[in-house]
C-alpha atoms as a PDB file:
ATOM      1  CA  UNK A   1      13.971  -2.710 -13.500  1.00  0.00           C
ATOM      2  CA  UNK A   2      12.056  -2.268 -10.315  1.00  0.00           C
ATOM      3  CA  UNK A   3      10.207  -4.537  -7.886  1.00  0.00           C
ATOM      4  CA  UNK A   4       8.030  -4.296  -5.475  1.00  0.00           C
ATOM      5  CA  UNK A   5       7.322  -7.055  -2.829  1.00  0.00           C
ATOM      6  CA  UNK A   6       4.224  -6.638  -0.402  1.00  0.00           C
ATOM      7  CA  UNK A   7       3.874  -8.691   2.687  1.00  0.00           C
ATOM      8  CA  UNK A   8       1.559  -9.006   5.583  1.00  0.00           C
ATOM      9  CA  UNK A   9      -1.892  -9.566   4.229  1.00  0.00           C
ATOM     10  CA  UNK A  10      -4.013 -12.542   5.213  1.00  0.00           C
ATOM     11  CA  UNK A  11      -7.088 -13.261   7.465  1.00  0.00           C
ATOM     12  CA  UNK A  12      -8.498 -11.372  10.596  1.00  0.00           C
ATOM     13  CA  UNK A  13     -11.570 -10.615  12.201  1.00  0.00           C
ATOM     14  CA  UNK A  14     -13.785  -7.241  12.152  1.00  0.00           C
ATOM     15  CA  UNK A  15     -12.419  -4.815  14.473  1.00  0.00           C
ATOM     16  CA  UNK A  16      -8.956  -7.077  14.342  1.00  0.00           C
ATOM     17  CA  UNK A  17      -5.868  -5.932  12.518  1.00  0.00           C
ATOM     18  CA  UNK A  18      -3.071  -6.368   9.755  1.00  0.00           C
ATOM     19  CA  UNK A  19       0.067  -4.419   8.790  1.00  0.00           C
ATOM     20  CA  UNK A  20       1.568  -4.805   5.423  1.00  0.00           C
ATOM     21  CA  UNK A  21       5.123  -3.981   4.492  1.00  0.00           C
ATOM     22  CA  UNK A  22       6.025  -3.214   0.934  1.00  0.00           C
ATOM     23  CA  UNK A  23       9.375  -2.858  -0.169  1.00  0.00           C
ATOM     24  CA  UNK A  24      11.097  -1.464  -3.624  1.00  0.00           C
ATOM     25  CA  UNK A  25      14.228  -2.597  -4.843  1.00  0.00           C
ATOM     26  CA  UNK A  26      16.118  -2.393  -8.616  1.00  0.00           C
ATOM     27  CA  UNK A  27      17.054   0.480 -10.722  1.00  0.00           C
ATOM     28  CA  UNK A  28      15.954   3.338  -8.319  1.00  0.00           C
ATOM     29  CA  UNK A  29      17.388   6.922  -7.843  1.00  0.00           C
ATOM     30  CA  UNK A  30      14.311   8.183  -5.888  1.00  0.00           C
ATOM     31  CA  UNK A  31      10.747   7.393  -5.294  1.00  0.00           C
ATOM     32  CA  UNK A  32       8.676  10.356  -5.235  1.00  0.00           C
ATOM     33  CA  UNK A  33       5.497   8.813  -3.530  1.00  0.00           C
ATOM     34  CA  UNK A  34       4.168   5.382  -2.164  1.00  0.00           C
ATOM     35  CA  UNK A  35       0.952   3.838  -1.856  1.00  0.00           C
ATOM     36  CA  UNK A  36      -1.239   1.012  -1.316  1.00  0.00           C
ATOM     37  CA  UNK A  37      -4.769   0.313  -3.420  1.00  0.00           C
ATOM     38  CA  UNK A  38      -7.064  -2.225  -3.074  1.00  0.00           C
ATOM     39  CA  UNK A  39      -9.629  -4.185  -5.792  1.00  0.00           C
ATOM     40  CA  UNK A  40     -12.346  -6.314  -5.453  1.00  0.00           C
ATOM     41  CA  UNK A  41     -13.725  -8.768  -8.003  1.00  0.00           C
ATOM     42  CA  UNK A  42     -16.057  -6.521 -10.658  1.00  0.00           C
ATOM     43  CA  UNK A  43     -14.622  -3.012  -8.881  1.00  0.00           C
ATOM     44  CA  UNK A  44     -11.736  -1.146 -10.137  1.00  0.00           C
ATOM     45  CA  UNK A  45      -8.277  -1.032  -7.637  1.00  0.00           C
ATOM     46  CA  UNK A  46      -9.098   2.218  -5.264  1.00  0.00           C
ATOM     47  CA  UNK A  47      -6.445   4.281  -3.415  1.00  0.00           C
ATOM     48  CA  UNK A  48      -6.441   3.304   0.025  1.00  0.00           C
ATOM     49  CA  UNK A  49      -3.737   5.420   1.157  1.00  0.00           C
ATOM     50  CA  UNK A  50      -0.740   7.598   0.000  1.00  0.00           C
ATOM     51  CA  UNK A  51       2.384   9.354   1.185  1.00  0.00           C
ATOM     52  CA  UNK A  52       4.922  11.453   0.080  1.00  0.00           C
ATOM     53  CA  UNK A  53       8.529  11.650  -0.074  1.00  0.00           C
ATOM     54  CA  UNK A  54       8.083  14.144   2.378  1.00  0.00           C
ATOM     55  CA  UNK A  55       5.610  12.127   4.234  1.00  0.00           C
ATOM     56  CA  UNK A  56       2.234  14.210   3.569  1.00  0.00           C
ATOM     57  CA  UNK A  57       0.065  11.451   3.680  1.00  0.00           C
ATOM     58  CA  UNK A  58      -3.491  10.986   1.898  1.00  0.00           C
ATOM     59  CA  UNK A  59      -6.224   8.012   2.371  1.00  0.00           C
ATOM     60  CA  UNK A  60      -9.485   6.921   1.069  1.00  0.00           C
ATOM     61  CA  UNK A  61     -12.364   8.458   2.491  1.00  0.00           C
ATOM     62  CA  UNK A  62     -13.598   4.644   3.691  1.00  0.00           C
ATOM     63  CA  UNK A  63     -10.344   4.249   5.571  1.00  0.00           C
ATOM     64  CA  UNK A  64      -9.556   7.659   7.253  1.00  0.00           C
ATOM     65  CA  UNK A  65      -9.236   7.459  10.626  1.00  0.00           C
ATOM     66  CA  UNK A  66      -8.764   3.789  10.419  1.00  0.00           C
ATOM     67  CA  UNK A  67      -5.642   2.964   8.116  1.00  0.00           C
ATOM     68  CA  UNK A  68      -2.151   4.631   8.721  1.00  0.00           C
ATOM     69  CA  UNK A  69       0.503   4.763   6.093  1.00  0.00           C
ATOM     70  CA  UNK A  70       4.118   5.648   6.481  1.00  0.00           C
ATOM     71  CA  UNK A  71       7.619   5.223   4.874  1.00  0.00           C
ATOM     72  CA  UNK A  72      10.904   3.673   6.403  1.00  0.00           C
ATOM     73  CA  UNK A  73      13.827   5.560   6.612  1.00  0.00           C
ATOM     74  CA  UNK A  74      15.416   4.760   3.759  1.00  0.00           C
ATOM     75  CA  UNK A  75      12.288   5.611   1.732  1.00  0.00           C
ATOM     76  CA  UNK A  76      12.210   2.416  -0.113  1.00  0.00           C
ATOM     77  CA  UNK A  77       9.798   0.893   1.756  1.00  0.00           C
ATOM     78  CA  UNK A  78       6.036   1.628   2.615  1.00  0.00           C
ATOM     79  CA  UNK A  79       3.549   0.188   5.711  1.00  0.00           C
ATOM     80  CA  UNK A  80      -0.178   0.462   5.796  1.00  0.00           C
ATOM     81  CA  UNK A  81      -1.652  -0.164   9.504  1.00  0.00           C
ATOM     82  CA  UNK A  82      -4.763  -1.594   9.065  1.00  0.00           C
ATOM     83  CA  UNK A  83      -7.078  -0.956  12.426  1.00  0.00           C
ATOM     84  CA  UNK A  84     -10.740  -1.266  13.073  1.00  0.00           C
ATOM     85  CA  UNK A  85     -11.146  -4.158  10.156  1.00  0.00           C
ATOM     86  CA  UNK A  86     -14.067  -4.350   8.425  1.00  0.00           C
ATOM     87  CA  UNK A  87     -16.141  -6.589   6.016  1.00  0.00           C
ATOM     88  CA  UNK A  88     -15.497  -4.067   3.260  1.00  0.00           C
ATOM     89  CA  UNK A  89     -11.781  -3.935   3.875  1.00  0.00           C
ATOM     90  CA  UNK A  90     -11.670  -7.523   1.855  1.00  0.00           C
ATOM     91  CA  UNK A  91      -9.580  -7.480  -0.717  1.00  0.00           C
ATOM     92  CA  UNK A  92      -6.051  -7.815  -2.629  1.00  0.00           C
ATOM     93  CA  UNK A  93      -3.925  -4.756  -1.938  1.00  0.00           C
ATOM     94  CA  UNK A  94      -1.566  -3.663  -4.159  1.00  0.00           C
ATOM     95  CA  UNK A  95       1.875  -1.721  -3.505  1.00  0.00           C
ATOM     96  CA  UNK A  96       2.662   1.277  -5.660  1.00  0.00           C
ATOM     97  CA  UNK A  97       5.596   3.499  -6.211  1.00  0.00           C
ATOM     98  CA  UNK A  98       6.461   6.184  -8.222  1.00  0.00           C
ATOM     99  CA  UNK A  99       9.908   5.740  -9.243  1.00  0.00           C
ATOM    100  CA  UNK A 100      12.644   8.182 -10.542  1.00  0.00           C
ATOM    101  CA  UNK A 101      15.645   6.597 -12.486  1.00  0.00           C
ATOM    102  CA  UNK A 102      17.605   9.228 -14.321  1.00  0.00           C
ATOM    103  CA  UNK A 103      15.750  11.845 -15.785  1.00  0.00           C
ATOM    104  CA  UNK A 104      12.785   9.016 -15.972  1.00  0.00           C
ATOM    105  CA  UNK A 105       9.479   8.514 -13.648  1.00  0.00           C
ATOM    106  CA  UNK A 106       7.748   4.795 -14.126  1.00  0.00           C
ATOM    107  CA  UNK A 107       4.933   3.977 -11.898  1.00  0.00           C
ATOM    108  CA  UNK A 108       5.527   0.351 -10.342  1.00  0.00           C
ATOM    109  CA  UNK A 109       3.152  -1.865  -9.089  1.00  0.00           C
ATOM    110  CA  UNK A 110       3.568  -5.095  -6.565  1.00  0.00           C
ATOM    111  CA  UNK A 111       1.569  -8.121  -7.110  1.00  0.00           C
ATOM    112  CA  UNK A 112      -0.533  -7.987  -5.036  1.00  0.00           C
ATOM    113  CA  UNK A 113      -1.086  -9.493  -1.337  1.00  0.00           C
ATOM    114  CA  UNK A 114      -5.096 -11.215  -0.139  1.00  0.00           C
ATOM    115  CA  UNK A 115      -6.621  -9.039   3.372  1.00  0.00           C
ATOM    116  CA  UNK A 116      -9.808 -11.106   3.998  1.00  0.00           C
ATOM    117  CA  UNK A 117     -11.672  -9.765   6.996  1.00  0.00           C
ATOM    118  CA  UNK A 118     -14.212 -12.579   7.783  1.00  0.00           C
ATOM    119  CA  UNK A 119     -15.789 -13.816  11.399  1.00  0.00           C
END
């Protein structure tokens, strides 16, 4: 079994910032590629931002430029810089991970950690 535990979230103003940390831990032989998404009540969970084992990195069109996601050096563990806040930024982000164990891939999810951006 795998977990993942995000951290970091809470409240800050528009323009502020927030960094979350998420990190993996369990059954784990390699993790291909980390991530972060975000949902609001009524929307589905968007990607905010992705990156690679070999840190190529991807984001969300509404965060580019903003939002900067990398990996610790032992590759269990993911950040997502959060700069430039906005309203629209509200929401529970969730951790992902694509996990190898064996010869098997699972996709993992956190549970989830509150980013309010509010004046």
């Amino acid at each position: 079994q795998v977990q993942l535990v995000e951290s970091g979230g809470g409240l800050a103003q528009p323009g502020g910032s927030l960094r979350l940390s998420c990190v993996a831990s369990g059954d784990i032989d390699n993790i291909n590629a980390m991530g972060w998404y975000r949902q609001v009540p009524g929307n589905r969970r968007e990607l905010v931002a992705a990156i690679t084992f070999l840190n190529n990195t991807h984001y969300g069109t509404p965060v580019s430029g903003r939002f900067i996601i990398s990996r610790g050096d032992a590759k269990s563990t993911v950040f997502l810089q959060m700069n430039k806040l906005e309203f629209g930024d509200t929401g529970v982000y969730y951790c992902n991970a694509d996990v190898q164990t064996g010869m098997v891939l699972t996709d993992y999810w956190g549970q989830g950690t509150q980013v309010t951006v509010s004046t």
